[in-house]
Protein backbone atom coordinates (compact mmCIF):
# COMPACT_ATOMS: atom_id res chain seq x y z
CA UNK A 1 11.91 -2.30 -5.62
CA UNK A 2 10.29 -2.43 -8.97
CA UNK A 3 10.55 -6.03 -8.99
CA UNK A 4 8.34 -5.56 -6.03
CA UNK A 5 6.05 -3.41 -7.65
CA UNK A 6 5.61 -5.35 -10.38
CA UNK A 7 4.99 -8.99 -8.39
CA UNK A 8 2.13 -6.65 -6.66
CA UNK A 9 0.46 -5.67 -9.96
CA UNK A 10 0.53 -9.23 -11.76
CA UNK A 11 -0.52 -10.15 -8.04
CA UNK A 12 -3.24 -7.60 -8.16
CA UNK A 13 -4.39 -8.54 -11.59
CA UNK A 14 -4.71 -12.41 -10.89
CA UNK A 15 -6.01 -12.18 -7.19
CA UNK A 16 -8.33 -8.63 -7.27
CA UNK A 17 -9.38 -7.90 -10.91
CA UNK A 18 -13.17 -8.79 -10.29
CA UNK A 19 -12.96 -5.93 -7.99
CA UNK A 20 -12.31 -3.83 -10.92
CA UNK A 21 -16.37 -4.79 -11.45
CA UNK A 22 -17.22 -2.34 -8.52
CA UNK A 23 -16.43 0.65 -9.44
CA UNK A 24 -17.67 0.37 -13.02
CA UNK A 25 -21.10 -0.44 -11.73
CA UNK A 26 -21.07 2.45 -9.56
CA UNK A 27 -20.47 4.69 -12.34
CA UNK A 28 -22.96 3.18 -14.54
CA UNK A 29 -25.39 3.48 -12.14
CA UNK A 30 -24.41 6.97 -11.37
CA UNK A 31 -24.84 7.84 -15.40
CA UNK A 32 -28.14 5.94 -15.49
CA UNK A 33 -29.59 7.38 -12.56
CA UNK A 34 -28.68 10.95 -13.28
CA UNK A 35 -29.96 10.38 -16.98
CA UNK A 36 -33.33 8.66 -15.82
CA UNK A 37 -34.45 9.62 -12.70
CA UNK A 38 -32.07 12.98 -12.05
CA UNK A 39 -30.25 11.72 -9.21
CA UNK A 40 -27.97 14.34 -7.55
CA UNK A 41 -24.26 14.05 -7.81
CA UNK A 42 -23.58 14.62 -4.38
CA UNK A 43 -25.49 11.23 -3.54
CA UNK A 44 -23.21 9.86 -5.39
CA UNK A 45 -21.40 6.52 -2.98
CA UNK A 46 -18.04 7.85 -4.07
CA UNK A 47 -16.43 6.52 -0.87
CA UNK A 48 -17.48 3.03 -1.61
CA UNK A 49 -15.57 2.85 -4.90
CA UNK A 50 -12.27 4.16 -3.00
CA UNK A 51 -12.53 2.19 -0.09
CA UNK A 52 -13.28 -1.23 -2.29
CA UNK A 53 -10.10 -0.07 -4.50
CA UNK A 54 -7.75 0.34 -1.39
CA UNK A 55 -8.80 -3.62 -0.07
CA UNK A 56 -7.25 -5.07 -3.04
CA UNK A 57 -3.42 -4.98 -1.95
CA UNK A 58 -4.58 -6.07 1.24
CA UNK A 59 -6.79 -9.28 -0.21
CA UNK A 60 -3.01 -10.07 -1.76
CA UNK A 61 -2.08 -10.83 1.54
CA UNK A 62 -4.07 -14.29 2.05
CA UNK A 63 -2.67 -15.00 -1.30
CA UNK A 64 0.77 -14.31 -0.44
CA UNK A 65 -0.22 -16.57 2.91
CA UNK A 66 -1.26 -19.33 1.09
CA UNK A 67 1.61 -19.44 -1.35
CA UNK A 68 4.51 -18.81 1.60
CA UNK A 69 5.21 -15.40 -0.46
CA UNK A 70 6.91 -14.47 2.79
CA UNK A 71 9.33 -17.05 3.30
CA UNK A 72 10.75 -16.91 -0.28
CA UNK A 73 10.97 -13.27 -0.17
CA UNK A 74 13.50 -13.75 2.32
CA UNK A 75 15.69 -15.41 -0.31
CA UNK A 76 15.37 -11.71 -2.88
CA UNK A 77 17.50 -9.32 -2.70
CA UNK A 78 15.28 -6.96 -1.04
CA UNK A 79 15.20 -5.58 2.36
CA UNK A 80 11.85 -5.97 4.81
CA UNK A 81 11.95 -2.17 4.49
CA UNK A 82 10.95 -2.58 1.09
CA UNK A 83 9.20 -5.69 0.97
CA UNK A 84 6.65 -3.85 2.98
CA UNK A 85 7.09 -0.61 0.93
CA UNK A 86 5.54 -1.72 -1.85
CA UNK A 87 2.16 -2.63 -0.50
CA UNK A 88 2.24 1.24 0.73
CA UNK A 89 3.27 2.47 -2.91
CA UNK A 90 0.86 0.22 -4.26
CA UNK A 91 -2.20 1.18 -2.15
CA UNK A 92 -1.21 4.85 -2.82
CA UNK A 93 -0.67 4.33 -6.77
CA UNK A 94 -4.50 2.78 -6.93
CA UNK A 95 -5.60 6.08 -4.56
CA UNK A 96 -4.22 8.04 -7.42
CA UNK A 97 -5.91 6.08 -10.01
CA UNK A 98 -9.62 5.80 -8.92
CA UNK A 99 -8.92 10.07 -7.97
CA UNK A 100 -8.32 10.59 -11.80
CA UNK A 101 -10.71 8.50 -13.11
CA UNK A 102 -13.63 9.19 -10.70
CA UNK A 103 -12.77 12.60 -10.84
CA UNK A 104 -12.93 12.56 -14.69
CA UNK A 105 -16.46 10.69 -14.81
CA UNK A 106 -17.94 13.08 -11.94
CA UNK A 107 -16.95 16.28 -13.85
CA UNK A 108 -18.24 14.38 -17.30
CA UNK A 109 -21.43 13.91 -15.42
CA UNK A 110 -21.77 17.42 -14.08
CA UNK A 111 -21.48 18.79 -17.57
CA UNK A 112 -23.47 16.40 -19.18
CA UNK A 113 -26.31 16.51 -16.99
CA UNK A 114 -25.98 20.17 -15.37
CA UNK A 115 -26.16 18.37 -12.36
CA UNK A 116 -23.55 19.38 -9.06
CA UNK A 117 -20.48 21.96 -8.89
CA UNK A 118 -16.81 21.73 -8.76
CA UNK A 119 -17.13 22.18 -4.89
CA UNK A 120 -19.22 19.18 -4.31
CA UNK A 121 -16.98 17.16 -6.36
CA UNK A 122 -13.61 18.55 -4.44
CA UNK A 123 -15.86 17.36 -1.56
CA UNK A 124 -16.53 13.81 -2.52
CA UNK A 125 -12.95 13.19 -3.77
CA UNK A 126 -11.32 14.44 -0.61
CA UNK A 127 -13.08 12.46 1.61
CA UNK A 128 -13.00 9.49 -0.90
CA UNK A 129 -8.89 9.52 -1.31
CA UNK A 130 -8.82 9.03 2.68
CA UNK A 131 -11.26 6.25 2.76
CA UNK A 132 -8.66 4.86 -0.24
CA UNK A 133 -6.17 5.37 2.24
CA UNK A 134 -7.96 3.70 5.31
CA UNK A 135 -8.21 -0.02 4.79
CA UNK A 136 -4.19 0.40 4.65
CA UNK A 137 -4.07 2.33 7.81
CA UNK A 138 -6.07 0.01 9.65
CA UNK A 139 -5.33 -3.29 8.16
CA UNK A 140 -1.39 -3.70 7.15
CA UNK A 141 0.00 -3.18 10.42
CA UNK A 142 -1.85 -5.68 12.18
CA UNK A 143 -1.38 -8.06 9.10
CA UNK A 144 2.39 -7.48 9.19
CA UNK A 145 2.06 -7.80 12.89
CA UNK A 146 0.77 -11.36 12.35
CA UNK A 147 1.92 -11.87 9.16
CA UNK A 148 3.15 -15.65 9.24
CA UNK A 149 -0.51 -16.03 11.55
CA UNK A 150 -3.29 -18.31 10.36
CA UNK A 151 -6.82 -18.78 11.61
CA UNK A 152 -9.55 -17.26 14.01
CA UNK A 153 -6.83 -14.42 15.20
CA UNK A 154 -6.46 -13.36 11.64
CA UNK A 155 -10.62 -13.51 10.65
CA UNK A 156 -11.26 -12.03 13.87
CA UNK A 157 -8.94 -9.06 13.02
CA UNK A 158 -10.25 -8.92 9.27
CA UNK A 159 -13.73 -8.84 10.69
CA UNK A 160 -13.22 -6.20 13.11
CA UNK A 161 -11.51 -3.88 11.02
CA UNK A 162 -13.91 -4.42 7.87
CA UNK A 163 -16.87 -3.89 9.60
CA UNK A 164 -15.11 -0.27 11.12
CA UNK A 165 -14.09 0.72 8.19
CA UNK A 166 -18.06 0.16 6.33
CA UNK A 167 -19.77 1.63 9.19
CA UNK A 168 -17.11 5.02 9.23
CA UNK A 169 -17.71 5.86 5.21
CA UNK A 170 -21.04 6.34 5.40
CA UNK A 171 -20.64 8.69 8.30
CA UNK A 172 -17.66 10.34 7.17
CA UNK A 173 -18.79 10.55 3.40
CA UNK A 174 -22.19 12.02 4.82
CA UNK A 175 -20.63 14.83 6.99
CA UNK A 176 -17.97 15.35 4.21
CA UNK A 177 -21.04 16.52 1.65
CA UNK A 178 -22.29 19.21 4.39
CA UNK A 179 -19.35 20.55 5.39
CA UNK A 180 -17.25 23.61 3.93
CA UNK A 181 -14.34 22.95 0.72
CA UNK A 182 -12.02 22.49 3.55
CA UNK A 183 -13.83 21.16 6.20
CA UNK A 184 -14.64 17.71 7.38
CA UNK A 185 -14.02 16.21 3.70
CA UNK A 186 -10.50 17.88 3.48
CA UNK A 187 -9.65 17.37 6.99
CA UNK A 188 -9.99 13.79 6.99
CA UNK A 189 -8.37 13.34 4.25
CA UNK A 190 -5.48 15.01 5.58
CA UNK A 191 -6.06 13.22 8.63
CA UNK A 192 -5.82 9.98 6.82
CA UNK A 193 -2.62 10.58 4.90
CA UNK A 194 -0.99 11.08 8.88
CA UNK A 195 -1.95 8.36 10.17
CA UNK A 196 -0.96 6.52 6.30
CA UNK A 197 2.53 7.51 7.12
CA UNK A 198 2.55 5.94 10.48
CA UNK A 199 0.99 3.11 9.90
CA UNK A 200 3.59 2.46 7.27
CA UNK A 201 6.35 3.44 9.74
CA UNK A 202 4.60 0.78 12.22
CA UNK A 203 4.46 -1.82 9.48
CA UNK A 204 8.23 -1.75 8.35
CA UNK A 205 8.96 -2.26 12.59
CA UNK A 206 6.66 -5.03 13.04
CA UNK A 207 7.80 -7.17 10.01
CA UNK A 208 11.52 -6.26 10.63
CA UNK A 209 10.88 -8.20 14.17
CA UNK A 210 9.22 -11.43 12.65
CA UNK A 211 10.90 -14.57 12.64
CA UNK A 212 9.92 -15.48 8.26
């Protein structure tokens, strides 16, 4: 398994690291604009940066399409249990990461600027770790699903599902500033890591059934 994890990282790093850009333009931004023009923290597109961080294992995936990752995969010592494992571990170890860190540049920003509270920020991260969460949920089952597929099924799906997920964080990140500590924020978030779980259960039975 931690040859796994490590194929994903170097995969990660040479496939996804201009999406590393993203997030360190929103925080500039967010340091600028605070600085300059007082913006309020809880504006803050927190859910953008999470959700951009959770595509990258799944942009691996037309890499690993275009290099047959799949079929030589086969030949490793590893089970399809854990093949598909470590895309979950992976998309749940960058979760992690972009938590600490935005966490750590929101509450820099609060203090520095006097701007926002410890609730709003517990707001924003909550509902930002399940929009980490949700490109997994909805995209890895149907791309293990049609894993060894190529062409319009596979855009068609990518499209669908992007364009969901885009349109649901602005209204989920929106209710999630105006609700309670624990209320729409929290309770998608929990929602999110459910239907995680499931989806990685569903992945693991769809790629044990393909012919690779």
């Amino acid at each position: 398994m931690k040859g796994l994890l490590v194929k994903e990282k170097c995969s990660l790093w040479n496939t996804c690291k201009t999406f590393l850009i993203i997030p360190l333009f929103f925080y500039a931004a967010l340091v600028v604009g605070m600085r300059r023009k007082g913006v309020n923290i809880d504006g803050f597109p927190i859910g953008m940066v999470f959700m951009m961080m959770g595509l990258m294992p799944i942009s691996v995936i037309n890499q690993e399409m275009a290099s047959r990752w799949h079929i030589h995969a086969m030949t490793l010592p590893y089970s399809r249990t854990q093949i598909v494992s470590a895309k979950y571990i992976t998309v749940l170890i960058i979760d992690l990461l972009t938590t600490v860190v935005s966490a750590a540049v929101l509450v820099i920003c609060m203090a520095a600027f006097n701007n926002g509270s410890v609730e709003a920020i517990l707001k924003m991260l909550f509902g930002g770790i399940g929009m980490g969460l949700m490109p997994a949920v909805v995209f890895l089952p149907a791309s293990f699903k049609y894993y060894d597929t190529v062409g319009g099924k596979r855009m068609i799906i990518s499209i669908v599902a992007g364009a969901s997920i885009g349109v649901s964080n602005m209204f989920i990140m929106e209710r999630a500033q105006k609700s309670s500590l624990f209320g729409g924020g929290f309770v998608f978030m929990c929602l999110m890591i459910v239907l995680f779980i499931v989806s990685w259960i569903l992945s693991i039975a769809f790629f044990r059934k393909k012919d690779v």
